[in-house]
Protein backbone atom coordinates (compact mmCIF):
# COMPACT_ATOMS: atom_id res chain seq x y z
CA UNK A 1 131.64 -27.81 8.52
CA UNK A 2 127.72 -27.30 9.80
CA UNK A 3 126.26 -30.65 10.16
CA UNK A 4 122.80 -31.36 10.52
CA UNK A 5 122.10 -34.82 11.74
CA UNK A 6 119.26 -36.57 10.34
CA UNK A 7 119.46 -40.21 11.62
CA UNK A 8 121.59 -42.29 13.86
CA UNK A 9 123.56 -45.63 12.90
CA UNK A 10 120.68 -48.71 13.00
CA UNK A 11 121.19 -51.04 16.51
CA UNK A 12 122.64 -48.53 18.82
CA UNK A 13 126.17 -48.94 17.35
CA UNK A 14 127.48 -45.72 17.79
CA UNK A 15 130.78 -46.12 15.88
CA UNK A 16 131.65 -45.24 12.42
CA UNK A 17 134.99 -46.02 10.76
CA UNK A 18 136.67 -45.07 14.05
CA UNK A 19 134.34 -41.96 15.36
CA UNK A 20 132.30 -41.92 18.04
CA UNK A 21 129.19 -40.90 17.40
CA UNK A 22 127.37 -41.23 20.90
CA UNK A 23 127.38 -37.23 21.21
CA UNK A 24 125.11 -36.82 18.42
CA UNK A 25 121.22 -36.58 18.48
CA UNK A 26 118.94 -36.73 15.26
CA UNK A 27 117.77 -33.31 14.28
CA UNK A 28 120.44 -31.44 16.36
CA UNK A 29 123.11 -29.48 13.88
CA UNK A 30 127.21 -30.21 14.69
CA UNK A 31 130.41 -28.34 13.61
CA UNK A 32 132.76 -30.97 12.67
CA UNK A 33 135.78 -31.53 10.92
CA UNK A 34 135.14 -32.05 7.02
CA UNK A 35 136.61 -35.92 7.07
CA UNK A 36 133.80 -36.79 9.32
CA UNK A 37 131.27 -34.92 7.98
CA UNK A 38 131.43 -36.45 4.80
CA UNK A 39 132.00 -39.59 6.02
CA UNK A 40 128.18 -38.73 7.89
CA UNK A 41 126.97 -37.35 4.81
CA UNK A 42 128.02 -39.86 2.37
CA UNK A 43 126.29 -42.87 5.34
CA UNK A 44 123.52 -40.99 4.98
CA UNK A 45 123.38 -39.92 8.35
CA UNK A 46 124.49 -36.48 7.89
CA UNK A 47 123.52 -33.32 6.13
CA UNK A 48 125.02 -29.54 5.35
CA UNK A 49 123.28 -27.35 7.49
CA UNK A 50 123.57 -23.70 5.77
CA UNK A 51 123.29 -21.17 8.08
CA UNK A 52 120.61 -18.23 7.86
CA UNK A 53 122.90 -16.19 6.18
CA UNK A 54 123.68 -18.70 3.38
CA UNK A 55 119.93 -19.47 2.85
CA UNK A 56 118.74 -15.75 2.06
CA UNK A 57 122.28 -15.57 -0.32
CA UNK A 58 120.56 -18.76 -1.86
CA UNK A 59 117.47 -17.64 -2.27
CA UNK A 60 118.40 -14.39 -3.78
CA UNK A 61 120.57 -16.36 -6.44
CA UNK A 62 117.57 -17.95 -8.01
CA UNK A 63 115.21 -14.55 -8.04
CA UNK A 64 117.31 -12.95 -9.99
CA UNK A 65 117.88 -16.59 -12.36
């Protein structure tokens, strides 16, 4: 799963429920497995990132709504 990361743990702790997170830099989008990424998403550090593709599919869907 495409994760877009949109903030970072608070006090430099860089460990979540067992993953280490130093890797990661705010605004920078991951491909990660789909425990951590909701685990990052559900923290609120995390968001889907939809790819190009996805976004014109998207926006196509709610012209023709």
């Amino acid at each position: 799963m495409r994760i877009r990361m949109i903030k970072l743990p608070p006090n430099g702790n860089r460990d979540l429920e067992g993953f280490d997170l130093s890797r990661f830099e705010v605004g920078h989008v991951y491909e990660i497995g789909p425990r951590l990424a909701e685990l990052l998403i559900v923290c609120g550090y995390g968001e889907p990132e939809m790819r190009q593709r996805d976004r014109a599919a998207d926006r196509s869907k709610h012209r023709s709504s």
